[in-house]
Protein backbone atom coordinates (compact mmCIF):
# COMPACT_ATOMS: atom_id res chain seq x y z
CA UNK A 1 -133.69 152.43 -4.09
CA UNK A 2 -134.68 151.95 -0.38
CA UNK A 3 -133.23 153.86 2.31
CA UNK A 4 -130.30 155.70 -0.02
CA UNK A 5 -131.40 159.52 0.27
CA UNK A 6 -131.87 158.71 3.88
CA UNK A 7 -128.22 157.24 4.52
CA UNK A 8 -126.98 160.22 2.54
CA UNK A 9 -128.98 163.00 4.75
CA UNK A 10 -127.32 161.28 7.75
CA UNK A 11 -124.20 161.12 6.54
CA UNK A 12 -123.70 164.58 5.32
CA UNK A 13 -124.74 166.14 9.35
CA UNK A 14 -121.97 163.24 10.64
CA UNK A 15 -124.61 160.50 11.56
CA UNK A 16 -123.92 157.02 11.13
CA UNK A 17 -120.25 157.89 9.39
CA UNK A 18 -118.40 158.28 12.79
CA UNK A 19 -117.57 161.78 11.82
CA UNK A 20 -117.81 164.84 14.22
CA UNK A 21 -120.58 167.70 12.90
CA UNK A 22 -118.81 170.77 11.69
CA UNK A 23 -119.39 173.78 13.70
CA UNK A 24 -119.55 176.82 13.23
CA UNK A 25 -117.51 179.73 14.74
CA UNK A 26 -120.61 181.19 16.70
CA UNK A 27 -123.18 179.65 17.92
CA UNK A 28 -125.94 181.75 19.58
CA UNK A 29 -126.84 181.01 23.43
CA UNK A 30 -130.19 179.02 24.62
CA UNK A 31 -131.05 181.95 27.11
CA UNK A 32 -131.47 185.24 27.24
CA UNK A 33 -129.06 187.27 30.14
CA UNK A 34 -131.52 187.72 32.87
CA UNK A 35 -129.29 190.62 34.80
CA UNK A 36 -130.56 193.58 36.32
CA UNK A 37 -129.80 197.29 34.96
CA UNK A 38 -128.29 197.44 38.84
CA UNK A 39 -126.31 194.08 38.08
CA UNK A 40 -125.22 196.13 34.79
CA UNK A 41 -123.94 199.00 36.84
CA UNK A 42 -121.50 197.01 39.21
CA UNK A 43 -120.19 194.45 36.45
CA UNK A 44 -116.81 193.88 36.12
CA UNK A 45 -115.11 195.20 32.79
CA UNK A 46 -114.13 190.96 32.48
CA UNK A 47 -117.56 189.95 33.12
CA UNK A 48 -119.14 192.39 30.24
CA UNK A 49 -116.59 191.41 27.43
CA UNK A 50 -117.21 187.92 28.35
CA UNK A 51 -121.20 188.46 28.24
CA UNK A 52 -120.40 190.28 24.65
CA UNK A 53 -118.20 187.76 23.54
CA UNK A 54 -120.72 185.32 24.11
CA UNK A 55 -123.43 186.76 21.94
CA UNK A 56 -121.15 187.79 19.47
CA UNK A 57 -121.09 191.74 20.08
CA UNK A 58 -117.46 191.37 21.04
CA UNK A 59 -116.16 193.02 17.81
CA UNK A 60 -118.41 196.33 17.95
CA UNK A 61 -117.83 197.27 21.54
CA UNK A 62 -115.05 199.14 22.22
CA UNK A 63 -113.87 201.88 24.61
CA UNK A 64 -114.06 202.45 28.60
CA UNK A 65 -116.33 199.90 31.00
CA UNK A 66 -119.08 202.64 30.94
CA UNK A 67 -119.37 202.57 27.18
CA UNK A 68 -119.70 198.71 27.43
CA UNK A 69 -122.23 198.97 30.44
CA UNK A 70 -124.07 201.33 28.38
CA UNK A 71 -123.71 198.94 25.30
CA UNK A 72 -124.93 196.35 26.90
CA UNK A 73 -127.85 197.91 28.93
CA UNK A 74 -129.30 198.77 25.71
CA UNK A 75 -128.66 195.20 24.23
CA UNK A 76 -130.17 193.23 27.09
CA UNK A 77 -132.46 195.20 29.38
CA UNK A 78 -135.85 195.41 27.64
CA UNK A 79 -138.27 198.59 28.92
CA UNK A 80 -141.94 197.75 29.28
């Protein structure tokens, strides 16, 4: 019994099988948007869905570009 609940733990997450991993539909980003409540102010309508999209807040924003610059000032900017 050497080894065989090792070989099984790799093969189920696609090691060592050839397989591809399964992935999920969303997959949160590494880092944190870093844009300024004046960068917020001038975005492009495009540019904010595709920021929302990206951390998965796509689905609950709707509405004109100030209701999604608004949205998304409160989401990202952090007051100290």
């Amino acid at each position: 019994m050497s080894g065989g609940g090792m070989e099984s733990i790799n093969n189920s997450r696609g090691g060592g099988g050839g397989g591809e991993m399964k992935r999920c539909g969303f997959q949160m980003p590494l880092h944190y948007p870093r844009y300024t409540r004046a960068e917020y102010e001038v975005m492009a309508e495009w540019k904010l869905d595709c920021l929302l999209a990206q951390y998965g807040l796509h689905p609950h924003v709707s509405g004109d570009v100030e209701h999604k610059r608004k949205f998304a000032m409160g989401a990202f900017l952090w007051t100290y």
